[in-house]
Protein backbone atom coordinates (compact mmCIF):
# COMPACT_ATOMS: atom_id res chain seq x y z
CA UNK A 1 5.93 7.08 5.73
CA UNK A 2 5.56 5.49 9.36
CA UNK A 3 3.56 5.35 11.36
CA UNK A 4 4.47 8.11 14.20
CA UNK A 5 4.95 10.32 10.88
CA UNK A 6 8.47 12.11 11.98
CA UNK A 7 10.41 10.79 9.28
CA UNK A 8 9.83 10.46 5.65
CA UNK A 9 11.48 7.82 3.09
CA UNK A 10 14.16 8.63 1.50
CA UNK A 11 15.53 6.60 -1.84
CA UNK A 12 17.35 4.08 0.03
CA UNK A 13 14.90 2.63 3.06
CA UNK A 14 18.10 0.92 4.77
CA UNK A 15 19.43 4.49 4.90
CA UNK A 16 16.18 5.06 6.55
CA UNK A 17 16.07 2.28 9.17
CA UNK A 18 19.07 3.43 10.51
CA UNK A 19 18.35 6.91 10.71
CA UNK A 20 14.90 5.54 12.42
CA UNK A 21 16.50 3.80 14.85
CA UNK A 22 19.01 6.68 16.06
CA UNK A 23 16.46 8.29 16.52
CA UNK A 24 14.22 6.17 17.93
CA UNK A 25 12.23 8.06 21.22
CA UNK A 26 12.76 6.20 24.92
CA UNK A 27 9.47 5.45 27.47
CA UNK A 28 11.38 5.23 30.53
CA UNK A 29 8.02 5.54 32.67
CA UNK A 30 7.10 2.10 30.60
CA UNK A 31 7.93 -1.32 31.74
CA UNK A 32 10.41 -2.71 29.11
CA UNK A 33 8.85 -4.79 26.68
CA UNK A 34 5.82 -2.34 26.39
CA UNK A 35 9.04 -0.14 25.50
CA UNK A 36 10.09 -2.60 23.02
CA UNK A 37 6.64 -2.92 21.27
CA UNK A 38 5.94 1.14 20.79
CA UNK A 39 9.76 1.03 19.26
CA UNK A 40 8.71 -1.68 16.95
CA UNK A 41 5.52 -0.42 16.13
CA UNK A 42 6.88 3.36 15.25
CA UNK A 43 9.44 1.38 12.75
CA UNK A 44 6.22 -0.16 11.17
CA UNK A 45 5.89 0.77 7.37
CA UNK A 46 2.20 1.94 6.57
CA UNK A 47 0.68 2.11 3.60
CA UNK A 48 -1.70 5.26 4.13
CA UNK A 49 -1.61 6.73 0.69
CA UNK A 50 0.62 4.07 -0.87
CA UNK A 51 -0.60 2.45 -4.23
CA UNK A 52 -1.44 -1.51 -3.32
CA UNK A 53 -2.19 -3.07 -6.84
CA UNK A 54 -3.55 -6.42 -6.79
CA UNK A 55 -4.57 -9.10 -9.17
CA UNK A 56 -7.84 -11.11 -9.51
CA UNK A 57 -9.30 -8.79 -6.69
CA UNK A 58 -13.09 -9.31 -7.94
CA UNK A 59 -13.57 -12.17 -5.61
CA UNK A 60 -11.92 -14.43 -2.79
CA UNK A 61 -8.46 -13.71 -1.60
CA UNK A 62 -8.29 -10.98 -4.05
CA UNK A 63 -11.26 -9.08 -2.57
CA UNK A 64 -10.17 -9.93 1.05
CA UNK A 65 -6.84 -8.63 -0.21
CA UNK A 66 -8.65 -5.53 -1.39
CA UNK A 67 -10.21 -4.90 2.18
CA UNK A 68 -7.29 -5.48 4.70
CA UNK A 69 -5.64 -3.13 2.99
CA UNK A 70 -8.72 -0.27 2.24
CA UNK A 71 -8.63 -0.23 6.05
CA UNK A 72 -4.62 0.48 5.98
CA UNK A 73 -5.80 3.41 4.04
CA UNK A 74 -4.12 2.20 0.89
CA UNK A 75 -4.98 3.35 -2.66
CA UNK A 76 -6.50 0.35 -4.59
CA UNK A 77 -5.41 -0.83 -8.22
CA UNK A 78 -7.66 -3.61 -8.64
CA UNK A 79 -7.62 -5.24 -11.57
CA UNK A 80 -9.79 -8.71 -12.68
CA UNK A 81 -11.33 -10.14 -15.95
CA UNK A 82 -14.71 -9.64 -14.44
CA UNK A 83 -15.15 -5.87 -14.46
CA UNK A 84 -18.87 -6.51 -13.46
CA UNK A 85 -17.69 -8.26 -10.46
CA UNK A 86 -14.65 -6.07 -9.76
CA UNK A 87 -17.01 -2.33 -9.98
CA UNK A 88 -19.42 -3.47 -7.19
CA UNK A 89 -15.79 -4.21 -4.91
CA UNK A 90 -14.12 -0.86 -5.61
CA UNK A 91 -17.25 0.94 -4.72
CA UNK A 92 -18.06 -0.47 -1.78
CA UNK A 93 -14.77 0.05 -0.57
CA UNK A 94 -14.73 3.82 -1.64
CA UNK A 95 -18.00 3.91 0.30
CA UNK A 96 -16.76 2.40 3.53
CA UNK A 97 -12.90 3.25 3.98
CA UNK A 98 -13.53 6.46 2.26
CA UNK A 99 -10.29 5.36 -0.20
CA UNK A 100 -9.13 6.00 -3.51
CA UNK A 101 -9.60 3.24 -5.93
CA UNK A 102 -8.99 2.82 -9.55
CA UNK A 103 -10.28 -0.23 -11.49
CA UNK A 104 -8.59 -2.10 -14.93
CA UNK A 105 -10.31 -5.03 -16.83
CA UNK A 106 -7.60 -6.86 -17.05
CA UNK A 107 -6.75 -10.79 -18.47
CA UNK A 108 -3.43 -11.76 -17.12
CA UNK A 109 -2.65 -13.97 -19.73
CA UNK A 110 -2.41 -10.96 -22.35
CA UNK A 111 0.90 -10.09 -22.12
CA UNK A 112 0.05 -6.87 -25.07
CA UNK A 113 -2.71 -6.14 -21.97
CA UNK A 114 -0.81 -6.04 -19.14
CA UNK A 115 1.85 -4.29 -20.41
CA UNK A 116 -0.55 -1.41 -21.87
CA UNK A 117 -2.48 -1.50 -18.90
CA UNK A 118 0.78 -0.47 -16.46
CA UNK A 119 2.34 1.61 -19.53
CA UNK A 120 -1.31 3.99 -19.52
CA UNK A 121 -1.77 4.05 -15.78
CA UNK A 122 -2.78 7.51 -14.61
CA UNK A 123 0.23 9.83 -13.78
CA UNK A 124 -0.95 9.56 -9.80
CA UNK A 125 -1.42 5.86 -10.58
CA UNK A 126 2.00 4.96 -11.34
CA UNK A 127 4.33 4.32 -8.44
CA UNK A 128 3.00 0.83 -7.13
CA UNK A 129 4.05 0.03 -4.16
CA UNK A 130 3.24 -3.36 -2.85
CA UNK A 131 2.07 -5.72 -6.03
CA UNK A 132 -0.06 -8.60 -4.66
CA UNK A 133 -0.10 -11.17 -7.41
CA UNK A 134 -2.95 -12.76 -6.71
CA UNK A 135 -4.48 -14.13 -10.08
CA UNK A 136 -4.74 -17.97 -10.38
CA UNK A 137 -6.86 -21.20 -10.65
CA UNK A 138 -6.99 -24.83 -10.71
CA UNK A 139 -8.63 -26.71 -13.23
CA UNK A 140 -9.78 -30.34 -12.98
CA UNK A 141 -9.25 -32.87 -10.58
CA UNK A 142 -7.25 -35.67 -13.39
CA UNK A 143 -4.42 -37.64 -13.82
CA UNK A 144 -1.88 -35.44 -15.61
CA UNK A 145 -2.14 -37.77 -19.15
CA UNK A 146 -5.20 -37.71 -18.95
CA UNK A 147 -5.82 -33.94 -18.26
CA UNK A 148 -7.87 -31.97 -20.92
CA UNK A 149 -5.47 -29.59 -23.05
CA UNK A 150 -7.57 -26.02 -22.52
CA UNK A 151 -7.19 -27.37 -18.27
CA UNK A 152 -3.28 -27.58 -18.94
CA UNK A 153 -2.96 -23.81 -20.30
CA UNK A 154 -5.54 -22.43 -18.09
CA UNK A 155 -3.07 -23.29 -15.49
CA UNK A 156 0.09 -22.70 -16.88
CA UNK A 157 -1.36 -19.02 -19.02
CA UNK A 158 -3.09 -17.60 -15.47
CA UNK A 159 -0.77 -19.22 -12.72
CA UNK A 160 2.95 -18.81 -14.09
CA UNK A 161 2.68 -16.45 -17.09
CA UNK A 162 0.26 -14.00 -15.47
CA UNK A 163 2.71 -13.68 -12.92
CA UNK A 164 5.47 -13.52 -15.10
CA UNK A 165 3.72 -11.08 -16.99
CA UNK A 166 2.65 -8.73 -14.24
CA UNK A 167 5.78 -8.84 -12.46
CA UNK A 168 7.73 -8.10 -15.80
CA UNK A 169 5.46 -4.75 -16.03
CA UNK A 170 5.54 -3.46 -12.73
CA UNK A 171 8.97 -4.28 -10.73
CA UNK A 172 10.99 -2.16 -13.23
CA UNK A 173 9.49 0.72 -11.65
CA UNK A 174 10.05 -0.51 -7.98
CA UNK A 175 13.51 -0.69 -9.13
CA UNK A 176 13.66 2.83 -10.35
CA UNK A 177 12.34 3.97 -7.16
CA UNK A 178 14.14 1.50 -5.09
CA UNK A 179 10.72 0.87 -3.35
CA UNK A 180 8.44 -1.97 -3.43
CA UNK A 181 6.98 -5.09 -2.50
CA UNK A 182 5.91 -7.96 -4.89
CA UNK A 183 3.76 -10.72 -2.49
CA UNK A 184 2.91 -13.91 -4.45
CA UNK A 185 -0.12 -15.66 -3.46
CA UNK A 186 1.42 -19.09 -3.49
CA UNK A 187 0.02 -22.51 -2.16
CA UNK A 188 1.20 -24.74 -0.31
CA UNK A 189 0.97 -27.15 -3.68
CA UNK A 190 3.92 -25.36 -4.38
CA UNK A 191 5.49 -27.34 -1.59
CA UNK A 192 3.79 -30.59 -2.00
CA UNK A 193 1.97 -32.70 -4.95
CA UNK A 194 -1.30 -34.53 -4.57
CA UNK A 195 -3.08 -36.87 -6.40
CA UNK A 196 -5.16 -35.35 -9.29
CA UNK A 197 -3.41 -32.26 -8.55
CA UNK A 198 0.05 -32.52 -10.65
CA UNK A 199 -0.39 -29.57 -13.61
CA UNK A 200 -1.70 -27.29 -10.58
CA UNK A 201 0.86 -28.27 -8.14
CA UNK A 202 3.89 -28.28 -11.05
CA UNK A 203 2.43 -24.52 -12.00
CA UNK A 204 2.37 -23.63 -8.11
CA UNK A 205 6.14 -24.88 -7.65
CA UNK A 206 7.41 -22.71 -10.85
CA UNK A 207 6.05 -19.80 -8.62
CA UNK A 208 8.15 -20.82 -5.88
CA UNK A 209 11.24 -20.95 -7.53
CA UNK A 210 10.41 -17.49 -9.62
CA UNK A 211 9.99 -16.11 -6.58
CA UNK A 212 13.43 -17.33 -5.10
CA UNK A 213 14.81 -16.43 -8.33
CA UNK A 214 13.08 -12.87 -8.33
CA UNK A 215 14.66 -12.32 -5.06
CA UNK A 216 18.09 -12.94 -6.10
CA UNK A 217 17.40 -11.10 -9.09
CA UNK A 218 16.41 -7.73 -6.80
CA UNK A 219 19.20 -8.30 -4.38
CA UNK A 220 20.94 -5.30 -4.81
CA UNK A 221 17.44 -3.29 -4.35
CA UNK A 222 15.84 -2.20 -1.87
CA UNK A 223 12.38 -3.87 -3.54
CA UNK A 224 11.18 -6.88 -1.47
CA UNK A 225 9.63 -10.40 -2.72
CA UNK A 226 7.24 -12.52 -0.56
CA UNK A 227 4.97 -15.45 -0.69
CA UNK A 228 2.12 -16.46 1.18
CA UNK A 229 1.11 -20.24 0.50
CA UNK A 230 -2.58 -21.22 2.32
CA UNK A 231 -3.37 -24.55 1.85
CA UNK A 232 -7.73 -24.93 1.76
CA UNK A 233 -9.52 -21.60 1.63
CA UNK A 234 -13.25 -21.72 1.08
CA UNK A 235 -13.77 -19.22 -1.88
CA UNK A 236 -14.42 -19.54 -5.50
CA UNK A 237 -11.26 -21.63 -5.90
CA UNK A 238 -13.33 -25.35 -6.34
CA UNK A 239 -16.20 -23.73 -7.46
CA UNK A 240 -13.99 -22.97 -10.62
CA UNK A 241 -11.98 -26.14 -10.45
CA UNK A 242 -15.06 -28.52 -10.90
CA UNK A 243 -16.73 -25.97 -13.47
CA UNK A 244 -19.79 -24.96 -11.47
CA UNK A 245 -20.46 -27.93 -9.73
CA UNK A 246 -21.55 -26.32 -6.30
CA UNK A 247 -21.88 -30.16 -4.49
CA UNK A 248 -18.59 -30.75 -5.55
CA UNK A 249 -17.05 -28.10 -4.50
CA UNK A 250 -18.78 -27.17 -1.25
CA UNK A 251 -17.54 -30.84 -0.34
CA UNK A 252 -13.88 -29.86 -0.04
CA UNK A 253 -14.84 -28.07 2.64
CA UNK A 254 -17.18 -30.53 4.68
CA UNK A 255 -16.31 -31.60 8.29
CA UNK A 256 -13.23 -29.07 8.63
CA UNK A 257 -13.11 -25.06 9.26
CA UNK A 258 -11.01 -23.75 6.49
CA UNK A 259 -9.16 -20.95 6.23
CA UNK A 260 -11.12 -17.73 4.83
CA UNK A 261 -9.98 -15.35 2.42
CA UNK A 262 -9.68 -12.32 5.14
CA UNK A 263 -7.23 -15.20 6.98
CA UNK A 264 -4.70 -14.97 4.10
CA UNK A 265 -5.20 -11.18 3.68
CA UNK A 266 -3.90 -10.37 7.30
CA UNK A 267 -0.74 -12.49 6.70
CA UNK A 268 -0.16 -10.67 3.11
CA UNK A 269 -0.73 -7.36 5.09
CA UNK A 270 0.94 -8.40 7.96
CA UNK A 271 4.08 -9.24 5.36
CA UNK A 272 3.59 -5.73 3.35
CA UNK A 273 3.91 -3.77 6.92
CA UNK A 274 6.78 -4.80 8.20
CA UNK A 275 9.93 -2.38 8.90
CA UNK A 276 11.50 -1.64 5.86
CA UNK A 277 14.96 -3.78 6.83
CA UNK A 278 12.67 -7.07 7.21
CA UNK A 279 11.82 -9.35 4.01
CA UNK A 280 9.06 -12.16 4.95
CA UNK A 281 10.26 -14.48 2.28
CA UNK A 282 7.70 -17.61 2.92
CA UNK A 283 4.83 -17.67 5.27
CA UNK A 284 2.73 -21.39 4.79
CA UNK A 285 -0.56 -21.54 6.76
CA UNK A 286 -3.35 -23.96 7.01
CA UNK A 287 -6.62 -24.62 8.52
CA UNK A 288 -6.25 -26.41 12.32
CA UNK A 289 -7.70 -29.76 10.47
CA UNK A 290 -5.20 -29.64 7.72
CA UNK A 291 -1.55 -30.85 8.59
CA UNK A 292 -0.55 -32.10 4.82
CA UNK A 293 -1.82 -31.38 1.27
CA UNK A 294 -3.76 -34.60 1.64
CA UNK A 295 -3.99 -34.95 5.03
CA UNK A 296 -7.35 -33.11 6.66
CA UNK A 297 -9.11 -34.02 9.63
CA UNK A 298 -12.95 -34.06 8.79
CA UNK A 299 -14.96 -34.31 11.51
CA UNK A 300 -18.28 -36.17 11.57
CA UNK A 301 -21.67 -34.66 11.58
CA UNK A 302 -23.85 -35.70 14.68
């Protein structure tokens, strides 16, 4: 669907951006590049109606993720561990975009569980459209030997084989349909290491390079792969990393304006709603005060 509705999608959305484009309606009475933007905008994709499935969407990004696209008008597969956390989301969102949701307990890291939980979707439930794999965490702040062992699969199990494991369950049917959009929410320690940071930054570079790979591997699709890599958000992401140590945690943030979790949800939107021909492959954004993984500006307090 787009978003002047004339034209439908048909099985092969190249097909479709050429028959969009022929066409495509002229504003003669309009100086050009106004022209040029209601053209671009018509060839839009939206995602009124379409089945956005995201991971870990009880809280931060996840949740943010869950409201940019409510107000597309998408239909929400959330999924988190925390269905206590997750029900509250889903309803609220029901309540105030007046959209369909549908909710799974889900642990990531269960491959038997993630593959029932796609394989038992609701018939109206199946055909996932964009997958936002947003599920992950850091753990710890240590050397690498000196790491604790249940910090070193926490990272590995929820940040590369949950999205293995995910992916794995729900491309084959983007494949079938030769529709769909898989978004990784990367980091940008998937670009550079830091001190302290070495499982979590080694777990966020496997990402990157599945997500190359996963590319390659759809390139005779029509399915599209993208990551968006934030560098500091302020959500739940220390809080977990320091194990409920609020100080700790709130002091990543102090004397900078971080990004929030709505930030990275309009770039992940913006990515899932471009024209069909266009693949966002990497988008990396940070704060104003951050330039590097371990370079931030914190300003003093008067």
């Amino acid at each position: 669907m787009l978003v002047n509705g004339r034209f439908g999608i048909t099985k092969d959305p190249r097909a479709d951006r050429n028959r969009y484009q022929g066409n495509m309606v002229t504003f003669p009475f309009l100086p050009g590049n106004y022209r040029l933007h209601i053209i671009y905008t018509m060839l839009m994709y939206t995602l009124t109606d379409r089945i956005v499935f995201i991971t870990g969407a009880s809280a931060g990004i996840g949740a943010a993720c869950a409201e940019t696209f409510a107000g597309l008008g998408a239909r929400l597969l959330l999924c988190a561990r925390r269905l206590e956390r997750l029900l509250p989301v889903a309803s609220r969102l029901e309540a105030e975009y007046d959209v369909e949701t549908h909710v799974i307990e889900l642990d990531v890291t269960d491959s038997e569980a993630v593959a029932k939980a796609i394989e038992n979707l609701p018939e109206e439930w199946r055909e996932i459209d964009v997958l936002v794999n947003n599920a992950g965490k850091a753990l710890g702040l240590d050397k690498s030997y000196e790491s604790r062992l249940d910090h070193i699969d926490g990272m590995i199990d929820t940040n590369i084989k949950g999205v293995l494991y995910v992916t794995r369950a729900v491309v084959p049917g983007m494949v079938e349909r030769n529709r769909g959009h898989v978004i990784q929410i990367g980091s940008v320690a998937g670009r550079w290491v830091y001190p302290g940071g070495t499982v979590y930054c080694a777990t966020k570079h496997a990402v990157r390079a599945f997500n190359e790979g996963l590319k390659m591997d759809l390139h005779d699709s029509a399915v599209r792969v993208s990551s968006v890599d934030p560098g500091l958000v302020e959500t739940e992401f220390s809080l977990v990393r320091f194990e409920g140590d609020k100080e700790r945690a709130e002091a990543v943030y102090s004397g900078l304006t971080p990004l929030t979790g709505r930030d990275v949800a309009d770039v992940v939107a913006f990515c899932a709603t471009r024209p069909l021909h266009v693949n966002i492959n990497e988008i990396s954004m940070m704060c104003v005060d951050q330039s590097h993984a371990v370079l931030v500006n914190r300003r003093k307090s008067d």
